[in-house]
C-alpha atoms as a PDB file:
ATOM      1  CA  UNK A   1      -8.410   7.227  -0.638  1.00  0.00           C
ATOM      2  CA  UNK A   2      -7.574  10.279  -2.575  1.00  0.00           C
ATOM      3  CA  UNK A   3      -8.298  10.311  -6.590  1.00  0.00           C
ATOM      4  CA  UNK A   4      -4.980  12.201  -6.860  1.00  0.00           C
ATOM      5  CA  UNK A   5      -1.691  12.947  -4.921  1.00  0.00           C
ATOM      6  CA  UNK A   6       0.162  15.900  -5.682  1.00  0.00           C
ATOM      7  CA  UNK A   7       3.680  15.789  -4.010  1.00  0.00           C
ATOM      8  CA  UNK A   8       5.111  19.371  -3.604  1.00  0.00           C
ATOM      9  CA  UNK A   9       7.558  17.403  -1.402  1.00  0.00           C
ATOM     10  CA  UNK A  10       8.861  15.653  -3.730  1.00  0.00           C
ATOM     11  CA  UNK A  11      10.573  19.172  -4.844  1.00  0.00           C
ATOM     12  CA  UNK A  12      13.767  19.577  -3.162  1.00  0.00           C
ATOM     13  CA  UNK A  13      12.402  23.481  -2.143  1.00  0.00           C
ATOM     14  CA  UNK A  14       8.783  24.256  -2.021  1.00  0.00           C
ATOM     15  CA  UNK A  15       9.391  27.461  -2.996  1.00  0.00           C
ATOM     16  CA  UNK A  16       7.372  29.247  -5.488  1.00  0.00           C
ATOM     17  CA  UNK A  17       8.040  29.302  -9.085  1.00  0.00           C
ATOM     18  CA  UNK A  18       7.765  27.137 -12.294  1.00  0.00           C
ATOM     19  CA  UNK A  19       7.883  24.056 -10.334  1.00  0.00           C
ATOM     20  CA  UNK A  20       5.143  24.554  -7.703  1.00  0.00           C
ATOM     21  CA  UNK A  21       3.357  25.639 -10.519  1.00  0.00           C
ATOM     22  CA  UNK A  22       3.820  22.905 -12.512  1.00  0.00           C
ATOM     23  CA  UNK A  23       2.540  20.533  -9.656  1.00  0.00           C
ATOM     24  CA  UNK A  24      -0.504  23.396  -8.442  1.00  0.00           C
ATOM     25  CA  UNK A  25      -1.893  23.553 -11.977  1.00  0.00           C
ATOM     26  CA  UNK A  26      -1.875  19.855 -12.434  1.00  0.00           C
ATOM     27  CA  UNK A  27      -3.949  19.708  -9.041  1.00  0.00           C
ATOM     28  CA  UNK A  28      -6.122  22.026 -10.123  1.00  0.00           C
ATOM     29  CA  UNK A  29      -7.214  20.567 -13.558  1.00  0.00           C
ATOM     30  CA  UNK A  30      -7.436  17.711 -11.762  1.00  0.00           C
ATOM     31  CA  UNK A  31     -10.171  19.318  -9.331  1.00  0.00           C
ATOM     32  CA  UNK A  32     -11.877  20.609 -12.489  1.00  0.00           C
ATOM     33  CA  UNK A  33     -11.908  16.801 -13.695  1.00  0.00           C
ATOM     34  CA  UNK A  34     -13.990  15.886 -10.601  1.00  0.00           C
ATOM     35  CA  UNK A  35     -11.130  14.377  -8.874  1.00  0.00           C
ATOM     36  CA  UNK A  36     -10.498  14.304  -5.146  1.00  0.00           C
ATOM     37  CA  UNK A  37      -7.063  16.017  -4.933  1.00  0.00           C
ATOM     38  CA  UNK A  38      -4.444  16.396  -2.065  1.00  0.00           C
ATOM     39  CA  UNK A  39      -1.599  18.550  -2.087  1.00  0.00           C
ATOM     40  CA  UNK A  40       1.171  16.793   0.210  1.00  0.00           C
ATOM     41  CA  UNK A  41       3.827  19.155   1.335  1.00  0.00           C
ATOM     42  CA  UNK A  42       5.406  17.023   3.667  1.00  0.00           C
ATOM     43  CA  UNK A  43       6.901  13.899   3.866  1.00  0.00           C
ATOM     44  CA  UNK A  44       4.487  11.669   4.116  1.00  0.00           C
ATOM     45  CA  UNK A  45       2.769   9.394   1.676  1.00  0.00           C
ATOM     46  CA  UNK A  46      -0.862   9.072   1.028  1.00  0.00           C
ATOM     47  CA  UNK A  47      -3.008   6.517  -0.794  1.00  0.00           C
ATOM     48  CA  UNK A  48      -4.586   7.866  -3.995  1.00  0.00           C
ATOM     49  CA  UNK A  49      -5.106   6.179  -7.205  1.00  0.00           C
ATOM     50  CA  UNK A  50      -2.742   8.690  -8.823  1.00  0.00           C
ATOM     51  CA  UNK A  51       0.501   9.677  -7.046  1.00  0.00           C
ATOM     52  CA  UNK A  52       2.016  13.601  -8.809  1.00  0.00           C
ATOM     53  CA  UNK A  53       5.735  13.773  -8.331  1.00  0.00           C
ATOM     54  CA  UNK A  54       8.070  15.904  -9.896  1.00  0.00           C
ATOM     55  CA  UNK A  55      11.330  14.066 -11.606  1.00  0.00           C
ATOM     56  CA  UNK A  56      12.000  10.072 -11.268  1.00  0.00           C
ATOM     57  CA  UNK A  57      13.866   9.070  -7.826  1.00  0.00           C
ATOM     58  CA  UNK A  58      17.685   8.426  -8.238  1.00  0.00           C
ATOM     59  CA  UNK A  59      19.313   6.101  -6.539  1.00  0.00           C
ATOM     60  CA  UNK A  60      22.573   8.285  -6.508  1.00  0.00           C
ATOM     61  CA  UNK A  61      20.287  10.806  -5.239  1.00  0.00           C
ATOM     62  CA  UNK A  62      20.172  11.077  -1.263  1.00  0.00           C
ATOM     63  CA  UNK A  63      18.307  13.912  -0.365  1.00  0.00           C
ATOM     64  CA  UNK A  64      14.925  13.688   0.900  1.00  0.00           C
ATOM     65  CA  UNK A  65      12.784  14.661  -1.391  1.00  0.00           C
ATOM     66  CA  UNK A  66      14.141  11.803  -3.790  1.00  0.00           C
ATOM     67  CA  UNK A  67      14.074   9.002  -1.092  1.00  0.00           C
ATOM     68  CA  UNK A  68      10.100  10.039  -0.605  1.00  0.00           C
ATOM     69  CA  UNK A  69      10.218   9.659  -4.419  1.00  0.00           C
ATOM     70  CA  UNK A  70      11.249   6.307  -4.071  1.00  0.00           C
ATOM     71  CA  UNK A  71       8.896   5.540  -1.309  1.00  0.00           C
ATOM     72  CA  UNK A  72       6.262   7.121  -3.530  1.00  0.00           C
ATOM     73  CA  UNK A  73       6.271   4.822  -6.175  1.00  0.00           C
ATOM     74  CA  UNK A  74       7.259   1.530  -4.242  1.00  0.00           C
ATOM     75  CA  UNK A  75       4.039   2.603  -2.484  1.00  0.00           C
ATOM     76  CA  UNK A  76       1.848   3.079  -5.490  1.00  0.00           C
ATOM     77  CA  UNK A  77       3.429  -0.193  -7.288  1.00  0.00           C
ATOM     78  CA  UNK A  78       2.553  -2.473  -4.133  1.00  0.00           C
ATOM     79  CA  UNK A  79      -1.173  -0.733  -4.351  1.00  0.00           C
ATOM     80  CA  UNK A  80      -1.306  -1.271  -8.357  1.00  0.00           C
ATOM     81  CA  UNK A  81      -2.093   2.386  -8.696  1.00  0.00           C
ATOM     82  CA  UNK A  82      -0.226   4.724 -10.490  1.00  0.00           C
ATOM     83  CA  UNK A  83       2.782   7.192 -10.498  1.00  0.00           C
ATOM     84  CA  UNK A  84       2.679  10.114 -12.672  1.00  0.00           C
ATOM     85  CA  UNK A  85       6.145  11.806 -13.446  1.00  0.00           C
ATOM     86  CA  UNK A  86       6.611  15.103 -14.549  1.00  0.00           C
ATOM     87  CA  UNK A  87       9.832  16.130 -15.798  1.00  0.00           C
ATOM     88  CA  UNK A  88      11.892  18.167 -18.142  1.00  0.00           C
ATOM     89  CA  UNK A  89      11.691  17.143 -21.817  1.00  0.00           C
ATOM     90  CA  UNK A  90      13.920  14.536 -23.602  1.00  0.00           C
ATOM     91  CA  UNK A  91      15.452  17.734 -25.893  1.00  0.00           C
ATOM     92  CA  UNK A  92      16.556  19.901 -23.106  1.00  0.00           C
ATOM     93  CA  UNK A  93      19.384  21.004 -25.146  1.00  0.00           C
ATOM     94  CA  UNK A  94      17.193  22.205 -27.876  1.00  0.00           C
ATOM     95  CA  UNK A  95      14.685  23.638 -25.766  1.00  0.00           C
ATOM     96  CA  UNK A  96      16.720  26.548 -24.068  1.00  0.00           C
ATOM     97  CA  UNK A  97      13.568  28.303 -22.606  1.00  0.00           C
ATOM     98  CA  UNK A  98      12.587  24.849 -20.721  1.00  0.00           C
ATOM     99  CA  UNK A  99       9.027  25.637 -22.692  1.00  0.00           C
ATOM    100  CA  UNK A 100       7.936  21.894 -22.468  1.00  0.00           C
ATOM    101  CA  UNK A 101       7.847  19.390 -19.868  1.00  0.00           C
ATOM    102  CA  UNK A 102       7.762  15.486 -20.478  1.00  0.00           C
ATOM    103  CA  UNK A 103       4.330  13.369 -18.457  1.00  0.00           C
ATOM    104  CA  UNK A 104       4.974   9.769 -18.187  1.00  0.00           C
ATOM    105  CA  UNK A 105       2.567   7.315 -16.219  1.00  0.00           C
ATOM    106  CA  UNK A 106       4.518   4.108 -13.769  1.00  0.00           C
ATOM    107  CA  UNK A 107       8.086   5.248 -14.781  1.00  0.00           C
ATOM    108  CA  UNK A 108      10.227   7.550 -17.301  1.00  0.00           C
ATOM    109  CA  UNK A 109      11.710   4.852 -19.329  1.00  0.00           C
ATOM    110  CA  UNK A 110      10.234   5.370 -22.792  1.00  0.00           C
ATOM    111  CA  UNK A 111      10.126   1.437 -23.990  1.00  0.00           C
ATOM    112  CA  UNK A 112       8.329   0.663 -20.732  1.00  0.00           C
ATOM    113  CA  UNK A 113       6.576   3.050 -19.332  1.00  0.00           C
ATOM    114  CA  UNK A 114       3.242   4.851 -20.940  1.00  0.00           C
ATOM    115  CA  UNK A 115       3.004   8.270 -21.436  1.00  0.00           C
ATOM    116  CA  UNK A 116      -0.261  10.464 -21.339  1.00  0.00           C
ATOM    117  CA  UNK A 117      -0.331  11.342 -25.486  1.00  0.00           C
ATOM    118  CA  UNK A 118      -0.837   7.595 -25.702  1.00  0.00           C
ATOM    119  CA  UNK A 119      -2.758   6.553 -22.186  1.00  0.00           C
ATOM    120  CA  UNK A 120      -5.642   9.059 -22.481  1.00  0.00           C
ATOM    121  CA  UNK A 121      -7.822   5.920 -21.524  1.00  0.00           C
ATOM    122  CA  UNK A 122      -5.885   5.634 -18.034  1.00  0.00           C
ATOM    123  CA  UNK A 123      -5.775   9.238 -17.358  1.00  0.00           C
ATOM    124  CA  UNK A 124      -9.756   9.436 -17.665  1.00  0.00           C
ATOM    125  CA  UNK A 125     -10.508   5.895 -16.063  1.00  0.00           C
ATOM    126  CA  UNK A 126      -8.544   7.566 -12.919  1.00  0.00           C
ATOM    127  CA  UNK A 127     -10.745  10.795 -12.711  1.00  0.00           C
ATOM    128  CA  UNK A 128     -13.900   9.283 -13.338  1.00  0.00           C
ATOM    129  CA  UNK A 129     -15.407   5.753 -14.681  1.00  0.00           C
ATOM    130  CA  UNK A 130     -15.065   5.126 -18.016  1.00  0.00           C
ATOM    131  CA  UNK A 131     -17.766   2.577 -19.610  1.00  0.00           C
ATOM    132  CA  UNK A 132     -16.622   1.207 -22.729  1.00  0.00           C
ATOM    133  CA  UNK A 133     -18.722  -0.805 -24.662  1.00  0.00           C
END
């Protein structure tokens, strides 16, 4: 099993730019962490105690990059490991240059899902063990 998944198929093109960027960078600071990484570029899933996916699947959503989304993180939830999210920011409309991007760990929703400003615990217990006395 992987540390970490990084999903460029869970773009809807893998072509380069800001997003693949987004996704490459987070593998690589992962790497620098320790961490086993993968980069998946197709559509398949892979066991890892941290799956990378760009955006939140939508169930009004059909194409396949979003219905691997959704198999992504019914995956990770039946393995109780986690599902990172990276997406655009909750103030979009202020932030015209798209300058910051939101992380959220097991889902988007802010009253029920944890996001890594206040799950720095999680995010290190992933990459390597944590002993806390």
């Amino acid at each position: 099993m992987f540390d970490v998944v990084v999903y460029l198929s869970s773009l809807h093109k893998q072509t380069p730019g800001r997003k693949v960027d987004t996704l490459t960078a987070f593998a690589d600071g992962a790497r620098l962490q320790g961490a086993r990484v993968h980069i998946e570029t197709r559509y398949t899933i892979q066991s890892a105690k941290l799956a990378v996916i760009l955006g939140w699947p939508s169930p009004i959503q059909t194409t396949e990059n979003i219905k691997l989304r959704a198999k992504i993180v019914e995956h990770q939830r039946q393995q109780n490991n986690h599902i990172m999210a990276i997406d655009a920011n909750c103030f979009k409309f202020k932030d015209l240059d798209s300058k910051y991007l939101r992380y959220s760990i097991n889902g988007v929703d802010y009253d029920s899902s944890e996001y890594a400003n206040k799950t720095l615990t999680l995010l290190v217990g992933i990459f390597y063990p944590v002993i806390l006395d």
